[in-house]
N, C-alpha and C. Protein backbone atom coordinates (compact mmCIF):
# COMPACT_ATOMS: atom_id res chain seq x y z
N UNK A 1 -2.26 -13.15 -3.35
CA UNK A 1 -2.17 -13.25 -4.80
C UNK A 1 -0.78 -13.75 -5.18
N UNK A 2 -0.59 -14.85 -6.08
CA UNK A 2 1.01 -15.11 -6.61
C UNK A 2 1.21 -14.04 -7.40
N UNK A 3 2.56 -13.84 -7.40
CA UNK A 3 3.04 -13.31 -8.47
C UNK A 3 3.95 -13.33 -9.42
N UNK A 4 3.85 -15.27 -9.45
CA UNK A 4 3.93 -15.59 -11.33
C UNK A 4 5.67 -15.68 -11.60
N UNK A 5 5.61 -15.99 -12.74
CA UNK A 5 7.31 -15.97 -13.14
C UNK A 5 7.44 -15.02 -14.26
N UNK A 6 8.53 -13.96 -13.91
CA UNK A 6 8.59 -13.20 -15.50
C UNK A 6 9.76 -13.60 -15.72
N UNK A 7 9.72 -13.85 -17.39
CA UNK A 7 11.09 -14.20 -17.81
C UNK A 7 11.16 -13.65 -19.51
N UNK A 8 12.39 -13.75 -19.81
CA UNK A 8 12.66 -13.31 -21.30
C UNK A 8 12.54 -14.61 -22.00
N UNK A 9 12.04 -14.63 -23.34
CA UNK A 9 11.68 -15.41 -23.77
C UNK A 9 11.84 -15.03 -25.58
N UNK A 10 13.39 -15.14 -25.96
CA UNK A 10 13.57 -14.56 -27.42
C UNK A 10 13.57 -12.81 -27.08
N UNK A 11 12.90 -12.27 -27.84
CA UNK A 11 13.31 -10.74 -28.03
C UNK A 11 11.51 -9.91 -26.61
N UNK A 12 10.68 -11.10 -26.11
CA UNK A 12 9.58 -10.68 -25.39
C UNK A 12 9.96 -11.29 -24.01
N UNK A 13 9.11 -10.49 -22.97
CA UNK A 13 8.98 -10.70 -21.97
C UNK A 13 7.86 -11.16 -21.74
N UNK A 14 7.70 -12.26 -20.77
CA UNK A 14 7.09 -13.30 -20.36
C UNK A 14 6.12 -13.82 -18.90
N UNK A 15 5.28 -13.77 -19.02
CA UNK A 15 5.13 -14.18 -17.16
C UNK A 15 3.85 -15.67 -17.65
N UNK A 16 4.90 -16.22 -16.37
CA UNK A 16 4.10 -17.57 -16.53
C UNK A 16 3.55 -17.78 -14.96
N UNK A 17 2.19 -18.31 -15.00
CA UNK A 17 1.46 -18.22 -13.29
C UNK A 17 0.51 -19.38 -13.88
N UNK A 18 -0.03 -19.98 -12.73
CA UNK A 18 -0.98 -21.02 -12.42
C UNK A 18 -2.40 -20.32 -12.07
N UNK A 19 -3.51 -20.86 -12.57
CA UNK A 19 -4.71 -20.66 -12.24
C UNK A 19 -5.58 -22.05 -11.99
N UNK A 20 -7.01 -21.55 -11.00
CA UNK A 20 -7.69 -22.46 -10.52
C UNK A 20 -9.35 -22.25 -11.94
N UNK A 21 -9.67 -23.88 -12.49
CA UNK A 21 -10.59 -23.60 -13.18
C UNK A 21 -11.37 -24.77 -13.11
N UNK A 22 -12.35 -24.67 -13.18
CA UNK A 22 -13.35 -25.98 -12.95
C UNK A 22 -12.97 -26.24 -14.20
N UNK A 23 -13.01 -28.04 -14.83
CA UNK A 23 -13.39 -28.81 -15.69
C UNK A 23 -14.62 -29.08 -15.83
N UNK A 24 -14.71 -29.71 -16.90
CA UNK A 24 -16.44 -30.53 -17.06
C UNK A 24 -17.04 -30.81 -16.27
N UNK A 25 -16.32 -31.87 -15.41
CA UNK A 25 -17.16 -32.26 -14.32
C UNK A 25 -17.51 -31.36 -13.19
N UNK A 26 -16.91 -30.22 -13.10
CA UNK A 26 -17.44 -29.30 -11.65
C UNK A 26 -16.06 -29.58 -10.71
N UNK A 27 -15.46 -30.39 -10.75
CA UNK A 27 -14.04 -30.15 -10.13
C UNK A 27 -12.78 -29.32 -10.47
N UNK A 28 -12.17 -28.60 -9.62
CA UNK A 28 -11.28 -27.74 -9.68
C UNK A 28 -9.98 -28.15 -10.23
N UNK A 29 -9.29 -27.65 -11.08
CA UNK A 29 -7.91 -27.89 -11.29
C UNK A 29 -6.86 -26.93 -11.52
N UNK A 30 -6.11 -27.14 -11.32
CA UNK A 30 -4.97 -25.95 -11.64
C UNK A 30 -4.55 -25.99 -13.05
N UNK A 31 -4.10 -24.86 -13.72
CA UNK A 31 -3.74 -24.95 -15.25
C UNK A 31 -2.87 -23.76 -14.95
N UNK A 32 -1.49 -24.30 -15.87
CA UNK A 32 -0.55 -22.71 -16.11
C UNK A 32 -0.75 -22.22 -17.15
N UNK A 33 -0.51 -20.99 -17.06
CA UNK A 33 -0.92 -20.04 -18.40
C UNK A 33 0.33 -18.97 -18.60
N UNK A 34 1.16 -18.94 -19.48
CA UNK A 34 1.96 -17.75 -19.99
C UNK A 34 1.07 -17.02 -20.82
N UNK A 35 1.60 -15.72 -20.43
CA UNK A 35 1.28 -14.46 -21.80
C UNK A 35 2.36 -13.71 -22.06
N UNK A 36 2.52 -13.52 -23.23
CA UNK A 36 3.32 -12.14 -23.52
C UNK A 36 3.39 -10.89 -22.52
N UNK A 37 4.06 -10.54 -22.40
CA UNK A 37 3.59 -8.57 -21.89
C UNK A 37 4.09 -7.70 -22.60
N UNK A 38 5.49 -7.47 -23.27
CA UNK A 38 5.89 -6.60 -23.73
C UNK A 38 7.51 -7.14 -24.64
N UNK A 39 7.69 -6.54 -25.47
CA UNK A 39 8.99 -6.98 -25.99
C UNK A 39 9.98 -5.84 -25.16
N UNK A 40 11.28 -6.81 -24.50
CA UNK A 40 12.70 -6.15 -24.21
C UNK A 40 13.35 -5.17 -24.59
N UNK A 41 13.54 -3.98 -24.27
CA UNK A 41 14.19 -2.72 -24.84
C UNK A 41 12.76 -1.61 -24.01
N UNK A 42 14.08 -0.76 -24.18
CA UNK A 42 13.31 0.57 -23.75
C UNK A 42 13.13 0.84 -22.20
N UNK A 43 12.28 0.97 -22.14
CA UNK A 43 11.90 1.23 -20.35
C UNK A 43 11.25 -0.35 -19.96
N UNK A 44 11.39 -1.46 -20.78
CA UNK A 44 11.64 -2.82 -20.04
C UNK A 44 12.85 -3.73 -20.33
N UNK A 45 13.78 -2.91 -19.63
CA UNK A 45 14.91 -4.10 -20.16
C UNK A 45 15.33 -4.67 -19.01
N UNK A 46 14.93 -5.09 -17.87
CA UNK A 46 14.89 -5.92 -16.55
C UNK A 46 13.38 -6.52 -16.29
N UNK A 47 13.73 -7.56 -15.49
CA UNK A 47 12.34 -8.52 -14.72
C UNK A 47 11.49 -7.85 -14.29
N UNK A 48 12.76 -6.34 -13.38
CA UNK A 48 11.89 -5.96 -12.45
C UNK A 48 10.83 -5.15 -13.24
N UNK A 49 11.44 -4.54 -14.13
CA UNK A 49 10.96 -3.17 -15.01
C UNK A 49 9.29 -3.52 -15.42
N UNK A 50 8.79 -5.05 -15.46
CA UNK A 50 8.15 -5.30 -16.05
C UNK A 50 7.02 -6.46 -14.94
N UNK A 51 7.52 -5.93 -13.82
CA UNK A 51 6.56 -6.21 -12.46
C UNK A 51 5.04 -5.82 -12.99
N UNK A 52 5.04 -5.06 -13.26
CA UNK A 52 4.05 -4.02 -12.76
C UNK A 52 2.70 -4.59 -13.88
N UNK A 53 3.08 -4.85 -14.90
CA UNK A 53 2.65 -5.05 -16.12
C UNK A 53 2.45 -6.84 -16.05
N UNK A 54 3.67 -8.03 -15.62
CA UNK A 54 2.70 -9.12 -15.33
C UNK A 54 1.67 -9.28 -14.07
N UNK A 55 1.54 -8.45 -12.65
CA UNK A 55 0.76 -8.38 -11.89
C UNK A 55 -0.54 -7.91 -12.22
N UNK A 56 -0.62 -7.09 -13.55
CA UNK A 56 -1.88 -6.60 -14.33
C UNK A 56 -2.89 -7.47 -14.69
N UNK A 57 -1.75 -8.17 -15.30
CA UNK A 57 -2.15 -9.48 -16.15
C UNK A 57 -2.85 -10.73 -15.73
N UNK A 58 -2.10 -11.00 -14.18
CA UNK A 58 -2.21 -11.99 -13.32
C UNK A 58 -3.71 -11.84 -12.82
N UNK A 59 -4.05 -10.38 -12.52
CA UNK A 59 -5.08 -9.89 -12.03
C UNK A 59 -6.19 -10.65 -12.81
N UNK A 60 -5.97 -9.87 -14.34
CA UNK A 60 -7.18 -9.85 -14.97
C UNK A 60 -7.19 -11.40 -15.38
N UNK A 61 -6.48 -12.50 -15.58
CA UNK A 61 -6.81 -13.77 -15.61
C UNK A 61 -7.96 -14.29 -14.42
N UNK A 62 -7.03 -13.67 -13.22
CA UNK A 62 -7.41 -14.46 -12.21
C UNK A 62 -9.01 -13.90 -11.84
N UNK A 63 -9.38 -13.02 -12.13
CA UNK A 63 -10.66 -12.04 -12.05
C UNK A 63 -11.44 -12.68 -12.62
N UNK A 64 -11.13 -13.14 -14.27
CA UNK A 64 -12.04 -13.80 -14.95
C UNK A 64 -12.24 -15.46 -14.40
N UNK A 65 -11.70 -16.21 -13.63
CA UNK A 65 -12.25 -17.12 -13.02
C UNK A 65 -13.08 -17.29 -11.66
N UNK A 66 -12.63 -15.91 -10.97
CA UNK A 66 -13.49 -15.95 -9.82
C UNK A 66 -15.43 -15.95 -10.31
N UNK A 67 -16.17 -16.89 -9.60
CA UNK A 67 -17.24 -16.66 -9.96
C UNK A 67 -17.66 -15.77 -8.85
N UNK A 68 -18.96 -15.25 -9.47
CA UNK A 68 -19.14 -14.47 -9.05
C UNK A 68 -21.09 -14.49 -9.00
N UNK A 69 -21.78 -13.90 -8.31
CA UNK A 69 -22.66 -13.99 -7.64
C UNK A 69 -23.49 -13.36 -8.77
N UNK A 70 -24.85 -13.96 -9.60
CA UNK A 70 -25.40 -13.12 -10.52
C UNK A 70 -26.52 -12.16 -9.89
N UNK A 71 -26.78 -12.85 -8.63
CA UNK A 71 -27.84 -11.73 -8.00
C UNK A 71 -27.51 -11.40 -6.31
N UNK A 72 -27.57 -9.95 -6.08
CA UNK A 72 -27.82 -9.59 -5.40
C UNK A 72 -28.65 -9.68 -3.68
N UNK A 73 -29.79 -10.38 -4.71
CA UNK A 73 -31.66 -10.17 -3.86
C UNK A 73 -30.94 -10.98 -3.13
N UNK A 74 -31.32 -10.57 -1.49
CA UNK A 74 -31.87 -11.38 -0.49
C UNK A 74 -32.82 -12.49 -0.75
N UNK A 75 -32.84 -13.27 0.47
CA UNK A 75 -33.43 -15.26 0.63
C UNK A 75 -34.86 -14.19 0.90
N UNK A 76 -35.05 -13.40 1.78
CA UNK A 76 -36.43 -12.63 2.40
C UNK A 76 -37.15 -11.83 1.04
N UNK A 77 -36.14 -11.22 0.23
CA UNK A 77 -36.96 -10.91 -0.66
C UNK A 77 -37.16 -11.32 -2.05
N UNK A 78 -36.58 -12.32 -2.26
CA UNK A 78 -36.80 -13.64 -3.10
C UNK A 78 -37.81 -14.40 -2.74
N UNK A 79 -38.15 -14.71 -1.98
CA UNK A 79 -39.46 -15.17 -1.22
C UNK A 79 -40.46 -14.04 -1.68
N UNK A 80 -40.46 -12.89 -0.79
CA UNK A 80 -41.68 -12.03 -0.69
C UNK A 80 -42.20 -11.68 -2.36
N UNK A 81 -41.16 -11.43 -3.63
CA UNK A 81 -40.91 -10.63 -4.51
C UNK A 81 -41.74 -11.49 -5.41
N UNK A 82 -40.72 -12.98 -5.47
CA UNK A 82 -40.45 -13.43 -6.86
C UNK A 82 -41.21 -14.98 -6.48
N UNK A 83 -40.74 -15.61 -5.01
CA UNK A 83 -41.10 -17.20 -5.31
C UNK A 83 -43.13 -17.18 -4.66
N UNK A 84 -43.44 -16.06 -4.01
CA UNK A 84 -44.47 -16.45 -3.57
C UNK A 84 -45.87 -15.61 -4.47
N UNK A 85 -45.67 -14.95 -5.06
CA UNK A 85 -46.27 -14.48 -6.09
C UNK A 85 -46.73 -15.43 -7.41
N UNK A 86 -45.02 -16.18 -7.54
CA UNK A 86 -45.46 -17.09 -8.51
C UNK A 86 -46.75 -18.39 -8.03
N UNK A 87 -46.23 -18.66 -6.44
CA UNK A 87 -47.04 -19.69 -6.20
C UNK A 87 -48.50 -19.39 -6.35
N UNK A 88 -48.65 -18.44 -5.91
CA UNK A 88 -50.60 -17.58 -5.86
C UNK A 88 -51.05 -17.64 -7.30
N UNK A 89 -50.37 -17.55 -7.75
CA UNK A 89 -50.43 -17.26 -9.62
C UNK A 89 -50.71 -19.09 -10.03
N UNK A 90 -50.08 -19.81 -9.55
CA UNK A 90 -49.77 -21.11 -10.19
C UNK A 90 -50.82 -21.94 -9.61
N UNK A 91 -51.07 -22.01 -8.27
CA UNK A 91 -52.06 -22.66 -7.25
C UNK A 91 -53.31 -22.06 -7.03
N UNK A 92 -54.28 -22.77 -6.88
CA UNK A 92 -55.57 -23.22 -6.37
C UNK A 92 -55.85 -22.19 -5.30
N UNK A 93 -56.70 -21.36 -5.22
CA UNK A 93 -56.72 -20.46 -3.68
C UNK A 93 -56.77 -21.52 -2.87
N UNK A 94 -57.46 -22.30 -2.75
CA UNK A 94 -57.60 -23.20 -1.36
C UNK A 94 -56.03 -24.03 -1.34
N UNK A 95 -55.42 -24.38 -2.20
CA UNK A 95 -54.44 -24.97 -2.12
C UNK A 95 -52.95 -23.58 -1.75
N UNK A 96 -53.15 -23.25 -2.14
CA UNK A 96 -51.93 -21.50 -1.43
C UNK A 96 -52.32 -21.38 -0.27
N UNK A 97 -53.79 -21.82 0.08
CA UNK A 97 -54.05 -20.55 1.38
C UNK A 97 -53.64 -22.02 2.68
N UNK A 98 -53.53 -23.42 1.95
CA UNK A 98 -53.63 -24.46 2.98
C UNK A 98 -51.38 -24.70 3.30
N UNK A 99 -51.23 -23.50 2.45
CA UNK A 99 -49.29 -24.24 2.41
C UNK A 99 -48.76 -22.90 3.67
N UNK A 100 -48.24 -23.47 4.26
CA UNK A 100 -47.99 -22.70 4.68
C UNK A 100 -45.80 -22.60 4.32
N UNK A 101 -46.24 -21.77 3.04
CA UNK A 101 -44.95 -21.13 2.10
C UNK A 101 -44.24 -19.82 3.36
């Protein structure tokens, strides 16, 4: 995992990091993204102080681009469940019983 640039930026603290995001076309690109984290003073008045809080951040960007898998089901029971049920339903007995699905 990177972990980004924090910097002061006026009276807030800053972290700037790169992410991977498909475009239109289905190809990947990199894009940088700053966010805020917190304004300077108090228990963040160093880079370091304020680790903890852009690695949060970094996370939850980077989380929301990972894709991610909408199903579960097995290839075996996607077959047994869902694709061969439909076929019996859709086809001809003589034509289901001649496929060998």
């Amino acid at each position: 995992m990177q972990r980004g640039t924090v910097e002061q930026r006026g009276k807030s603290w800053v972290v700037r990091f790169n992410i991977k995001v498909l475009d239109a076309h289905g190809t990947e690109k990199w894009i940088s993204k700053a966010c805020r984290l917190t304004e300077v003073g108090g228990a963040y008045r160093t880079a370091a102080s304020v680790r903890k809080l852009a690695d949060a951040e970094i996370v939850k960007h980077a989380s929301a681009t990972i894709s991610r898998p909408t199903s579960t089901k097995t290839l075996k029971a996607f077959i047994e469940q869902d694709f061969l049920p439909h076929i019996k339903a859709t086809r001809k007995p003589s034509t289901y019983a001649s496929r060998a699905y």
